[in-house]
PDB file of N, CA and C in Angstrom:
ATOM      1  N   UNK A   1      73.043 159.088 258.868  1.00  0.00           N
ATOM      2  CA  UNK A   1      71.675 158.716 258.603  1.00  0.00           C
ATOM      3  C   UNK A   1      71.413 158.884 257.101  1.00  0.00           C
ATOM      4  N   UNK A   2      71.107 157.867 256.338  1.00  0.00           N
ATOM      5  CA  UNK A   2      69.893 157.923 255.188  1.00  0.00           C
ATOM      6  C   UNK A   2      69.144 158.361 255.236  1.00  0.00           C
ATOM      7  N   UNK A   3      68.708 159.130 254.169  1.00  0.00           N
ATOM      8  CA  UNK A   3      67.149 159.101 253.866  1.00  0.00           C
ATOM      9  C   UNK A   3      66.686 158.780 252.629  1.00  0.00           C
ATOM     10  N   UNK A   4      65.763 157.989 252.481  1.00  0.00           N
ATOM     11  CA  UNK A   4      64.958 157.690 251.217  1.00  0.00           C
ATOM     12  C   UNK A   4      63.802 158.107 250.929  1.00  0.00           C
ATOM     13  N   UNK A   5      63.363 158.816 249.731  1.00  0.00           N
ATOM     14  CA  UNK A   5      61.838 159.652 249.836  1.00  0.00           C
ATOM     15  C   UNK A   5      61.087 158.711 248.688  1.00  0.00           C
ATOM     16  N   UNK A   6      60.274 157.596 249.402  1.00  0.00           N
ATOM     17  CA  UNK A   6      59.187 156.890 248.521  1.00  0.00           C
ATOM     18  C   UNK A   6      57.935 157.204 248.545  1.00  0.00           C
ATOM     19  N   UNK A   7      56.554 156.416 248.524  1.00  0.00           N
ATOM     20  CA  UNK A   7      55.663 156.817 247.339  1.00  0.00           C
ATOM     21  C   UNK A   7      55.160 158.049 248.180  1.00  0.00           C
ATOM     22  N   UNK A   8      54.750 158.410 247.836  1.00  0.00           N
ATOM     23  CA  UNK A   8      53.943 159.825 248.713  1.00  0.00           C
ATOM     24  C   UNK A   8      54.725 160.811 249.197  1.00  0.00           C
ATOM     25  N   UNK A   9      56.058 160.624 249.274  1.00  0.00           N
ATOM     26  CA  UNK A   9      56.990 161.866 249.238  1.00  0.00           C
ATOM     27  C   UNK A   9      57.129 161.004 251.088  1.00  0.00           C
ATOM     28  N   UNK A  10      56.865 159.844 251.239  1.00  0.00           N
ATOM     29  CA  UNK A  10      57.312 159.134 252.504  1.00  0.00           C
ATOM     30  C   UNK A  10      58.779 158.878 252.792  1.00  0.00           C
ATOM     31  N   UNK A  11      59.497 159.921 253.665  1.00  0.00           N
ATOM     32  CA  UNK A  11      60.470 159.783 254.127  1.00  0.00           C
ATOM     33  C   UNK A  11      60.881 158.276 255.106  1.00  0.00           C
ATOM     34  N   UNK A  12      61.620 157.558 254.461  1.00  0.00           N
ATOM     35  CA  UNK A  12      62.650 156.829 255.192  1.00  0.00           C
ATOM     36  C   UNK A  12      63.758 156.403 255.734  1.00  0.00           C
ATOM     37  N   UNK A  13      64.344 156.625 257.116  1.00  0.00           N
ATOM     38  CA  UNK A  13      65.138 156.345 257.626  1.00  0.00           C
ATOM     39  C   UNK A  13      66.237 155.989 258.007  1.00  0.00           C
ATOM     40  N   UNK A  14      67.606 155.709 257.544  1.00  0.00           N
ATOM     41  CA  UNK A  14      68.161 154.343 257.485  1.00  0.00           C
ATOM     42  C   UNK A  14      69.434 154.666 258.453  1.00  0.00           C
ATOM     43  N   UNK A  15      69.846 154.067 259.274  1.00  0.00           N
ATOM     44  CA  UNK A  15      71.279 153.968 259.632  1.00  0.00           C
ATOM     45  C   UNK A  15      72.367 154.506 258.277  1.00  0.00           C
ATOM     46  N   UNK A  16      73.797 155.046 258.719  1.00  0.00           N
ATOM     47  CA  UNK A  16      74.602 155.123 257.532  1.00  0.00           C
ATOM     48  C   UNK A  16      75.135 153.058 257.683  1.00  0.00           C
ATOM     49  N   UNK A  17      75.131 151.950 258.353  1.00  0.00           N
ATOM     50  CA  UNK A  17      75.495 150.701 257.516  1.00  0.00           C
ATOM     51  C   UNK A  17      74.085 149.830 257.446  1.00  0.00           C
ATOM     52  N   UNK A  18      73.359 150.553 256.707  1.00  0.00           N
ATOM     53  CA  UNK A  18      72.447 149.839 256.235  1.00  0.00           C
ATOM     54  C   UNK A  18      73.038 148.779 254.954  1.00  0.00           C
ATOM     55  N   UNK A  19      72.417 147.789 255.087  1.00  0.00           N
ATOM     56  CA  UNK A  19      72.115 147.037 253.998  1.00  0.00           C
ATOM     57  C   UNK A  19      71.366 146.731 253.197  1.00  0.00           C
ATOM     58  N   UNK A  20      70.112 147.716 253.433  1.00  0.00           N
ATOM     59  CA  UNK A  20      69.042 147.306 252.502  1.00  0.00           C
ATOM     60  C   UNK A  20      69.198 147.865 251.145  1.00  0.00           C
ATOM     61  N   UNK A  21      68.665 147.043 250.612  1.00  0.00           N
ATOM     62  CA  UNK A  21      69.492 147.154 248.516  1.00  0.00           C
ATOM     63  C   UNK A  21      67.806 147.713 248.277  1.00  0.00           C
ATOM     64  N   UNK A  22      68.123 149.280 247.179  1.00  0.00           N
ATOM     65  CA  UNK A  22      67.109 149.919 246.564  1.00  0.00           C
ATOM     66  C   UNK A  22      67.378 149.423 245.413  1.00  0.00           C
ATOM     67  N   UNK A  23      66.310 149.299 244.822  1.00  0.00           N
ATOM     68  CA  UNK A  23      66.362 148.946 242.883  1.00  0.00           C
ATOM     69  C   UNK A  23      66.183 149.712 241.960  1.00  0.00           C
ATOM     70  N   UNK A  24      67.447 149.967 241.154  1.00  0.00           N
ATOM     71  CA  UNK A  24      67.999 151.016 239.843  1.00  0.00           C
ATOM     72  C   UNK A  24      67.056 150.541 238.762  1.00  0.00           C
ATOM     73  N   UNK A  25      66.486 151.592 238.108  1.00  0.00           N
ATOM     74  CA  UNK A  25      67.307 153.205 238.321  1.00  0.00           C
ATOM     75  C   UNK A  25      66.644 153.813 239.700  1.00  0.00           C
ATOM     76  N   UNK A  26      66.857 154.499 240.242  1.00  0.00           N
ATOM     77  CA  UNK A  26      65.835 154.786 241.511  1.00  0.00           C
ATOM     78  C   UNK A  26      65.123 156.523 241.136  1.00  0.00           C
ATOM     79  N   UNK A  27      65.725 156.567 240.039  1.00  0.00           N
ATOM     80  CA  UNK A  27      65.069 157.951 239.804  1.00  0.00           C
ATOM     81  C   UNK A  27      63.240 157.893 239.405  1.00  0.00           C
ATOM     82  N   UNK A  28      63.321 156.366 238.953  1.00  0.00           N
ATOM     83  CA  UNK A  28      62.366 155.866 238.814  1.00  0.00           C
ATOM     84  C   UNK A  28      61.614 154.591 240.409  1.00  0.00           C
ATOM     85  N   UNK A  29      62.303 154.051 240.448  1.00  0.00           N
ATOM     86  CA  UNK A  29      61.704 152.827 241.446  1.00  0.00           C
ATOM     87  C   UNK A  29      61.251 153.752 243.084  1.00  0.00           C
ATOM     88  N   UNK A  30      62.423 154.766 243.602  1.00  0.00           N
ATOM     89  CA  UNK A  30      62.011 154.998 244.406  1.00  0.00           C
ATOM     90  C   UNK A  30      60.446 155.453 244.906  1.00  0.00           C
ATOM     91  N   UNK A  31      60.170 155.756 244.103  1.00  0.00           N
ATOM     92  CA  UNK A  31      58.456 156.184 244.224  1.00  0.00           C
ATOM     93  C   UNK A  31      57.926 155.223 244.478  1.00  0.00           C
ATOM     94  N   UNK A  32      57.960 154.008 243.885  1.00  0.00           N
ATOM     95  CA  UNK A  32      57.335 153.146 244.395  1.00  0.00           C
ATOM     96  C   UNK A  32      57.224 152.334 245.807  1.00  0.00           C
ATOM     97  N   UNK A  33      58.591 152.770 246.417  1.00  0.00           N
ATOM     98  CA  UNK A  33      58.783 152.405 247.934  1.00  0.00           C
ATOM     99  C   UNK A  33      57.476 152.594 248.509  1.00  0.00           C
ATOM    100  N   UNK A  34      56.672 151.348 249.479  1.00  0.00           N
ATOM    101  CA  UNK A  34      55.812 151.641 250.469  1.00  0.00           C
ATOM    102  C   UNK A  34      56.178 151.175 252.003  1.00  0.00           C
ATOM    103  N   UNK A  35      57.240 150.637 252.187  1.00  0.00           N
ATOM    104  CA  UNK A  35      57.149 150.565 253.011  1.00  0.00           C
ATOM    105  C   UNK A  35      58.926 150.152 253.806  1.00  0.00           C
ATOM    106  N   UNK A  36      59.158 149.997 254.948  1.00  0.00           N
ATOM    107  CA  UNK A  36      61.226 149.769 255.306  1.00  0.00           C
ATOM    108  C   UNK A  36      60.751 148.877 256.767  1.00  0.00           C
ATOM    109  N   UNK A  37      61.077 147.920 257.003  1.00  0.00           N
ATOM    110  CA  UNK A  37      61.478 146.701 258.079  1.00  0.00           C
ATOM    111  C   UNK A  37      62.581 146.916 258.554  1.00  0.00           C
ATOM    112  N   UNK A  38      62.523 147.562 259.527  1.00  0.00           N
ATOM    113  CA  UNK A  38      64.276 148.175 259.811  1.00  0.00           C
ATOM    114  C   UNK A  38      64.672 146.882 260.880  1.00  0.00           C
ATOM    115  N   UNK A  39      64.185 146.312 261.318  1.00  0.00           N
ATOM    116  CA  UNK A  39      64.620 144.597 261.733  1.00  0.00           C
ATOM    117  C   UNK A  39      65.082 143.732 260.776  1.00  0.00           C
ATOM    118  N   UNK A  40      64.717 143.698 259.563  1.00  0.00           N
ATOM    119  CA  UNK A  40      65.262 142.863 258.437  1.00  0.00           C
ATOM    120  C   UNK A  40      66.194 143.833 257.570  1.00  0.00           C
ATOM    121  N   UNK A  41      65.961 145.094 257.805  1.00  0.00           N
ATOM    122  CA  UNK A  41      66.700 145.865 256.855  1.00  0.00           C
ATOM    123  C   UNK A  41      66.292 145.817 255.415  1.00  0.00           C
ATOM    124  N   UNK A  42      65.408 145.841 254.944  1.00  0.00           N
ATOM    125  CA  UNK A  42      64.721 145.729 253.729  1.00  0.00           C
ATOM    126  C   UNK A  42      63.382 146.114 253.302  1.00  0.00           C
ATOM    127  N   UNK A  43      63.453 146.796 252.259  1.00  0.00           N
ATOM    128  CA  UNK A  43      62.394 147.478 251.739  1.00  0.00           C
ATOM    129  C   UNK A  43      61.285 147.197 251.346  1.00  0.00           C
ATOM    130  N   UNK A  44      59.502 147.655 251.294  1.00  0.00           N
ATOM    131  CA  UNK A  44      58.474 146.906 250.400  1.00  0.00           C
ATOM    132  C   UNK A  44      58.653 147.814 249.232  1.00  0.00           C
ATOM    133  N   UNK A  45      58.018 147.256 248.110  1.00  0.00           N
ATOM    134  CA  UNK A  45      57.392 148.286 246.864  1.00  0.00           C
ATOM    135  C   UNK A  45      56.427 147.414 246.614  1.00  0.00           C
ATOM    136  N   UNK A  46      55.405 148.743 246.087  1.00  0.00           N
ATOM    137  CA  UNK A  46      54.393 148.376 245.104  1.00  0.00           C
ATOM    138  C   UNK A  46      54.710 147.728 243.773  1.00  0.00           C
ATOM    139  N   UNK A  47      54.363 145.935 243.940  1.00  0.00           N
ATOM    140  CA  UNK A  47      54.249 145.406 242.907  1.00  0.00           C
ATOM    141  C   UNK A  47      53.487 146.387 241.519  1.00  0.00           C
ATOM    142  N   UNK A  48      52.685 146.701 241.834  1.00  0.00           N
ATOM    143  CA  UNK A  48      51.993 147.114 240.150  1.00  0.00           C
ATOM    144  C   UNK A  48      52.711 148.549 240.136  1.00  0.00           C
ATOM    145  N   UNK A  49      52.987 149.623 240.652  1.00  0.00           N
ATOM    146  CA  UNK A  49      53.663 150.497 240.540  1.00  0.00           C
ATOM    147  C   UNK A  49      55.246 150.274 240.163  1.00  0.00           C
ATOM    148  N   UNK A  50      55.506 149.371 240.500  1.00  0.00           N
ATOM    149  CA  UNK A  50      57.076 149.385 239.922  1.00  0.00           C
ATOM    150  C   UNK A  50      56.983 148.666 238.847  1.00  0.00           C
ATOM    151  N   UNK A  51      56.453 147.457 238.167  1.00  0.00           N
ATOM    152  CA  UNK A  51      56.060 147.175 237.008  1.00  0.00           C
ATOM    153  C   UNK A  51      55.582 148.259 235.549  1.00  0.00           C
ATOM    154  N   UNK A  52      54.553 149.048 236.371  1.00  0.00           N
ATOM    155  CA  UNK A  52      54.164 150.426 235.508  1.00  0.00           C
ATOM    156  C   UNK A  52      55.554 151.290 235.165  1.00  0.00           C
ATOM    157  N   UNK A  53      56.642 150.993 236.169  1.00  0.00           N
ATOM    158  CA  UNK A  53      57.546 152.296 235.930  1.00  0.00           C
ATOM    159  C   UNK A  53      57.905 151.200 234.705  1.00  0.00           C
ATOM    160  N   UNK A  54      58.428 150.372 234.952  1.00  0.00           N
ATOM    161  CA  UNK A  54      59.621 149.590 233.784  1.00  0.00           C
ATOM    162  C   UNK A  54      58.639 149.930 232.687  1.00  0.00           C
ATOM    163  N   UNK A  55      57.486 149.764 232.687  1.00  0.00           N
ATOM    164  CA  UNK A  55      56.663 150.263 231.453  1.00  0.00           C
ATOM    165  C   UNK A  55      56.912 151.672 230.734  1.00  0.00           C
ATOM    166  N   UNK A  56      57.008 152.711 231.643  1.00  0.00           N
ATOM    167  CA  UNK A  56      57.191 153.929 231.193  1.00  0.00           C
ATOM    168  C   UNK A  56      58.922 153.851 231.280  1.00  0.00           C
ATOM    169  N   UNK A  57      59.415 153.080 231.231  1.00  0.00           N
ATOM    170  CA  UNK A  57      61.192 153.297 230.790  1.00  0.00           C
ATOM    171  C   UNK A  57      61.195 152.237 229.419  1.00  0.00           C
ATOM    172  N   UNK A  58      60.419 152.265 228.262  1.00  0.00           N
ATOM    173  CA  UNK A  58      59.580 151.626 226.922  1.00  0.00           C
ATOM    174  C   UNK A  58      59.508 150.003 226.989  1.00  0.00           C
ATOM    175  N   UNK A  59      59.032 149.651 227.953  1.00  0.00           N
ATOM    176  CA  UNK A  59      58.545 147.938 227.533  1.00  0.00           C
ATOM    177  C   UNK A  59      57.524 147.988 227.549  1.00  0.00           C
ATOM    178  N   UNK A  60      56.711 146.833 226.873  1.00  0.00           N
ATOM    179  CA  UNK A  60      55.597 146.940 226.366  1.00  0.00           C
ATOM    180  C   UNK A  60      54.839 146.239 227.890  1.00  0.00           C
ATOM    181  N   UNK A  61      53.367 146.195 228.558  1.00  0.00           N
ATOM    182  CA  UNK A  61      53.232 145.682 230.013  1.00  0.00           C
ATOM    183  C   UNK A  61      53.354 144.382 229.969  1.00  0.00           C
ATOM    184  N   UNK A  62      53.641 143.548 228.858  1.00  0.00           N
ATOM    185  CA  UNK A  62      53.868 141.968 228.799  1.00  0.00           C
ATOM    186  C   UNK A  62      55.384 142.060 229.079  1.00  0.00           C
ATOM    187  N   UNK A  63      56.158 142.719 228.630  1.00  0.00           N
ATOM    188  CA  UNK A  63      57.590 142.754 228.435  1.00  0.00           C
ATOM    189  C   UNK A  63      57.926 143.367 230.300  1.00  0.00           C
ATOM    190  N   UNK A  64      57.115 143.849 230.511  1.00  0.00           N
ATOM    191  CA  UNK A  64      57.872 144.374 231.805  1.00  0.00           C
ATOM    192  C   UNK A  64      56.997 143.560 232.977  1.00  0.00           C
ATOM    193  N   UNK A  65      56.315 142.939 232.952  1.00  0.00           N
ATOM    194  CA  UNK A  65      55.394 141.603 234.208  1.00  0.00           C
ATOM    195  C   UNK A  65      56.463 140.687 233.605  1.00  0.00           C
ATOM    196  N   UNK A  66      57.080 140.489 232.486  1.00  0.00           N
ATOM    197  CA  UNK A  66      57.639 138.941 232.244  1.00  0.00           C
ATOM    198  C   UNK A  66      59.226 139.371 233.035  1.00  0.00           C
ATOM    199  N   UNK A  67      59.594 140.956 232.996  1.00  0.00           N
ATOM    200  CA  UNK A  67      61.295 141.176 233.126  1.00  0.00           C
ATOM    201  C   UNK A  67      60.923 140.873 234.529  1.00  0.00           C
ATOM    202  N   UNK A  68      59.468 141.727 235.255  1.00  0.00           N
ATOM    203  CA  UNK A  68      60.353 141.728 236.728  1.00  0.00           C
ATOM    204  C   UNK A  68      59.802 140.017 237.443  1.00  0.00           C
ATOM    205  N   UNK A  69      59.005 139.388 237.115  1.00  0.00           N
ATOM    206  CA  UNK A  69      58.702 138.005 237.056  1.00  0.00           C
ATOM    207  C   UNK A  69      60.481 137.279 237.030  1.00  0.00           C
ATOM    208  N   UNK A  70      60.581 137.442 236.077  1.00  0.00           N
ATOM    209  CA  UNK A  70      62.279 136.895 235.923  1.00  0.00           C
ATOM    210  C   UNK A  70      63.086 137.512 236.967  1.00  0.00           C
ATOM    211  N   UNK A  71      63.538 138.788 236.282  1.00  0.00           N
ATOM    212  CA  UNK A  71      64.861 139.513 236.940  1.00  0.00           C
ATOM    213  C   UNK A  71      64.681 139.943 238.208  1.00  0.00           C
ATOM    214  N   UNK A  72      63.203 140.071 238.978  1.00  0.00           N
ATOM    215  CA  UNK A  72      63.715 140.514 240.392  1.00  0.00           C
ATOM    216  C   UNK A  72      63.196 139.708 241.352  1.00  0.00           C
ATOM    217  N   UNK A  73      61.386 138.919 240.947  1.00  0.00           N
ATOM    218  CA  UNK A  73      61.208 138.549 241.823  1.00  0.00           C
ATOM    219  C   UNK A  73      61.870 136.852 242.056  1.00  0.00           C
ATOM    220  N   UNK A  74      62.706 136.697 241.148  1.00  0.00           N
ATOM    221  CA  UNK A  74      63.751 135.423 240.687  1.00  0.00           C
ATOM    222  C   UNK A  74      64.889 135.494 241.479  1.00  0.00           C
ATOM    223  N   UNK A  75      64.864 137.085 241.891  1.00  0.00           N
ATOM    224  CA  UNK A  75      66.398 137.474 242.767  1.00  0.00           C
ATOM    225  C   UNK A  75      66.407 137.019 244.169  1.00  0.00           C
ATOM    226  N   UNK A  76      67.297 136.193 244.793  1.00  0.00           N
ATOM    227  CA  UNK A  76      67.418 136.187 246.055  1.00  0.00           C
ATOM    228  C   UNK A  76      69.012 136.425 246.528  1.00  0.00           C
ATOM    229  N   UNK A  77      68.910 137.235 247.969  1.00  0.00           N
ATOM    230  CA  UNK A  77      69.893 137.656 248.336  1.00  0.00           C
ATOM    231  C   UNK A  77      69.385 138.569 249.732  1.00  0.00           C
ATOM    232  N   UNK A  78      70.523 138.591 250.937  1.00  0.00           N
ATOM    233  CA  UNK A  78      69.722 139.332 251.515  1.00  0.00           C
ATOM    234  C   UNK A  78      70.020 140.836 251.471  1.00  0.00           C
ATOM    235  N   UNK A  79      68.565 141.122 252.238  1.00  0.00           N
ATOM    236  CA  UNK A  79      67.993 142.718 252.159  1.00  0.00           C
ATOM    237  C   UNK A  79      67.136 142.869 250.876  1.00  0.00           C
ATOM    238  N   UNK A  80      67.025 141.957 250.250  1.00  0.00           N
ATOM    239  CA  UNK A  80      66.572 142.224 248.960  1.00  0.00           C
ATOM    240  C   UNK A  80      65.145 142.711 249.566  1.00  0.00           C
ATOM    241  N   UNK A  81      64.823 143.523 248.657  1.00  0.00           N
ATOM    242  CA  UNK A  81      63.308 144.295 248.717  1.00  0.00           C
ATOM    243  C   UNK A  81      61.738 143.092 248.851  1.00  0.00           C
ATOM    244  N   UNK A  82      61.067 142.819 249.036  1.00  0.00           N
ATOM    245  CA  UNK A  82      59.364 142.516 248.934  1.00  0.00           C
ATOM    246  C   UNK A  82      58.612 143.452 248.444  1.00  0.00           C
ATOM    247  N   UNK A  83      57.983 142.952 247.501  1.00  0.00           N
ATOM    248  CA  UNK A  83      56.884 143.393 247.156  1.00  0.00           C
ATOM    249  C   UNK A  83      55.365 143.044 247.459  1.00  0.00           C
ATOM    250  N   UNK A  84      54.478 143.732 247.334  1.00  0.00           N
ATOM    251  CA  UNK A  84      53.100 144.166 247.862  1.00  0.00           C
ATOM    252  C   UNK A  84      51.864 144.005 246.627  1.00  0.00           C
ATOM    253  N   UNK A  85      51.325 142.982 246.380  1.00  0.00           N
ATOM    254  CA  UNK A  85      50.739 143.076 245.247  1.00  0.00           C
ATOM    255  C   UNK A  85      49.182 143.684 246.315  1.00  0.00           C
ATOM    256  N   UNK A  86      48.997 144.898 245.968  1.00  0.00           N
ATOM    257  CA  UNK A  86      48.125 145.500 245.962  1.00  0.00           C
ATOM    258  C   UNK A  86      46.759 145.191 246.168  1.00  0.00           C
ATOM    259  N   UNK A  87      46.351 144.495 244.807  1.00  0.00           N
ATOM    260  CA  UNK A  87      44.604 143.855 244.414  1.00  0.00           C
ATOM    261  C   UNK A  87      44.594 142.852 246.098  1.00  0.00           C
ATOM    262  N   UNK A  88      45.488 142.255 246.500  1.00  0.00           N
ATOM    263  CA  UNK A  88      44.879 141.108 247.363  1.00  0.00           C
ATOM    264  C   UNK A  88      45.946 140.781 248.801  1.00  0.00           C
ATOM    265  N   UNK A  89      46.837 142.331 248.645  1.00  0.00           N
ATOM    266  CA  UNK A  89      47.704 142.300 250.189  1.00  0.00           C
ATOM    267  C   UNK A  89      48.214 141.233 250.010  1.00  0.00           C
ATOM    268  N   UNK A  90      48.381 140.402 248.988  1.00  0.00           N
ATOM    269  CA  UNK A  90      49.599 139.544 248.931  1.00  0.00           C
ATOM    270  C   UNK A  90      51.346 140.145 249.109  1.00  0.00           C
ATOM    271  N   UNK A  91      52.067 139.144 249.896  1.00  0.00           N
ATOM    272  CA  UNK A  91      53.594 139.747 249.553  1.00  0.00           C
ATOM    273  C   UNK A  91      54.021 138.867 248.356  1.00  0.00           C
ATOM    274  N   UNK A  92      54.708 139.372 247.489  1.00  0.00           N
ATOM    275  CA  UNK A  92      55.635 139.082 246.128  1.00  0.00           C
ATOM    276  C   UNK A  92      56.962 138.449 246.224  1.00  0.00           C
ATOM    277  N   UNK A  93      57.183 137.563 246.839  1.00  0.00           N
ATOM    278  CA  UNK A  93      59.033 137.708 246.387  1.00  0.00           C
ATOM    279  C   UNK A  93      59.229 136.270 246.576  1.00  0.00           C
ATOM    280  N   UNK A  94      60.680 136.006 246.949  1.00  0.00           N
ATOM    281  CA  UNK A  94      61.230 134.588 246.797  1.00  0.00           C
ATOM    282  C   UNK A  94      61.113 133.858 247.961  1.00  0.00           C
ATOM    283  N   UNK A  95      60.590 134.009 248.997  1.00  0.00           N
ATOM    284  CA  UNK A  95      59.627 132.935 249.993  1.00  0.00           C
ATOM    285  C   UNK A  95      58.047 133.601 250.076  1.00  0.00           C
ATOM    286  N   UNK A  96      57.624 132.316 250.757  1.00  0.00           N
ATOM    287  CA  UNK A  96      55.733 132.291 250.774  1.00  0.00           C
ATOM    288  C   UNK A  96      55.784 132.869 252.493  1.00  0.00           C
ATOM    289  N   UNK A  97      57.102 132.580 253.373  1.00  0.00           N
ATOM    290  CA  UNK A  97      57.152 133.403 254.669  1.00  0.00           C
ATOM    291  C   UNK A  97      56.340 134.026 255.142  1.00  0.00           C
ATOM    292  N   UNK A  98      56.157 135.751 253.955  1.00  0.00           N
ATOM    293  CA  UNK A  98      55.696 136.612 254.280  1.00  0.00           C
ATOM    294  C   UNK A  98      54.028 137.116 254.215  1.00  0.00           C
ATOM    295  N   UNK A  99      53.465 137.349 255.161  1.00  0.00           N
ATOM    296  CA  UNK A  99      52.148 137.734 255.170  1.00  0.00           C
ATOM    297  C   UNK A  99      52.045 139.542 255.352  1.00  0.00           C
ATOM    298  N   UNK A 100      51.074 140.022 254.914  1.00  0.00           N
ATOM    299  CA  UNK A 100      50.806 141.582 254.856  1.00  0.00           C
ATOM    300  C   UNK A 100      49.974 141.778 255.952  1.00  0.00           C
ATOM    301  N   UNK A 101      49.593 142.066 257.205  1.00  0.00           N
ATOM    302  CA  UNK A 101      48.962 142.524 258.338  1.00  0.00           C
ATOM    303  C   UNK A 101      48.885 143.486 258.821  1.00  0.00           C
ATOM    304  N   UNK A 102      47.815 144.242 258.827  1.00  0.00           N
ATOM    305  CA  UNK A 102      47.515 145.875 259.553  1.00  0.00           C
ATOM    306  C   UNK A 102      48.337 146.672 258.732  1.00  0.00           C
ATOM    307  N   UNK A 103      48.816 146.792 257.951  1.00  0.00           N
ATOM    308  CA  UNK A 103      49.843 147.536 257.216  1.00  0.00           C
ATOM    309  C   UNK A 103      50.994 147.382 256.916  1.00  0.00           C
ATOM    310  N   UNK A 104      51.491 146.092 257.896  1.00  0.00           N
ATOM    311  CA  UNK A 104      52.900 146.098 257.622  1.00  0.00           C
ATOM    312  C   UNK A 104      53.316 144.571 257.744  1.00  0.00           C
ATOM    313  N   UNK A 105      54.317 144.405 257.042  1.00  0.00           N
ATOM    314  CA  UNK A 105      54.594 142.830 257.100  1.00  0.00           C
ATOM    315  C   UNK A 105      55.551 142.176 257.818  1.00  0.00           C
ATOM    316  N   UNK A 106      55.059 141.000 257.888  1.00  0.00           N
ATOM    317  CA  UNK A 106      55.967 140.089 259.157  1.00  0.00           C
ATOM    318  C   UNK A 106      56.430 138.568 258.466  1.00  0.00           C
ATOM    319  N   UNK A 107      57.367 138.276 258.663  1.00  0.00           N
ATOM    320  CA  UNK A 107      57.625 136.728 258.580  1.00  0.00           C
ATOM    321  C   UNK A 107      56.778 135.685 259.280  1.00  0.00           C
ATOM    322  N   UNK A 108      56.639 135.090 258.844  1.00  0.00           N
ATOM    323  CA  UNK A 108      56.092 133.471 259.914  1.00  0.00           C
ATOM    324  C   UNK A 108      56.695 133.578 260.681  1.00  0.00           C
ATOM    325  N   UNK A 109      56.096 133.746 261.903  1.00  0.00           N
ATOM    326  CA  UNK A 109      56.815 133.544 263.460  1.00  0.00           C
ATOM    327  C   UNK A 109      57.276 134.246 263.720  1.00  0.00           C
ATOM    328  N   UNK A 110      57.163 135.937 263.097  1.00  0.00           N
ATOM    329  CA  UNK A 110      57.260 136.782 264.180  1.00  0.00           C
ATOM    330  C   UNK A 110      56.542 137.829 264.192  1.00  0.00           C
ATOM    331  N   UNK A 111      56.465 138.776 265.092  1.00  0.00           N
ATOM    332  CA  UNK A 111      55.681 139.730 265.110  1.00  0.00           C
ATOM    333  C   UNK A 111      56.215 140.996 265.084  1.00  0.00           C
TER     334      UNK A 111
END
C-alpha cells in the first residue's frame, strides 16, 4: 500500500501497482493534492495552489500560469493528474470530459 499525504495533511491510498503519476518536485506539489479517482487511478490538484507553488520555487506568477499552461496542462498521458480550478469548480486538463460534482469528479457518462 501507498500512501500520499495532500492538502490538509489528507491521507491517500494507493495499491503498491498503482499508476497514478504525482508531479515533481512533490516536496512541493504534494500539498496541493485534493483529491484520488481510484477507478481511473489518477489524481486532482488545486489549479491555483500548484501554480502558487511553481511561484514560490522563483517564477515570476506570469512565468509560472504560462509554464504550467504549457508544460502540464499540454501533457497528455494516462493517469495523468486533473486539475480543479477553484473560483468556478471547473476541471483543468487535456479533455472538456470532466465535470466537478458534489465534490468529486466524473467523466461524461459515468458516475
Amino acid at each position: 500500500m501507498i500512501t500520499v499525504i495532500g492538502a490538509n495533511e489528507k491521507e491517500f491510498k494507493l495499491n503498491d501497482n498503482s499508476c497514478a503519476i504525482l508531479l515533481e518536485p512533490r516536496k512541493y506539489h504534494d500539498s496541493s493534492i485534493i483529491g484520488y479517482n481510484k477507478k481511473e487511478d489518477r489524481f486532482m490538484y488545486d489549479m491555483y495552489q500548484f501554480i502558487e507553488q511553481l511561484s514560490d520555487q522563483g517564477m515570476s506568477s506570469e512565468e509560472a500560469y504560462e509554464w504550467f499552461s504549457f508544460n502540464t496542462l499540454g501533457t497528455y498521458v494516462s493517469n495523468y493528474p486533473i486539475f480543479l480550478d477553484s473560483e468556478d469548480d471547473s476541471i483543468a486538463c487535456f479533455s472538456d470530459d470532466y465535470k466537478f460534482i458534489d465534490n468529486d469528479w466524473h467523466k461524461e457518462g459515468q458516475q
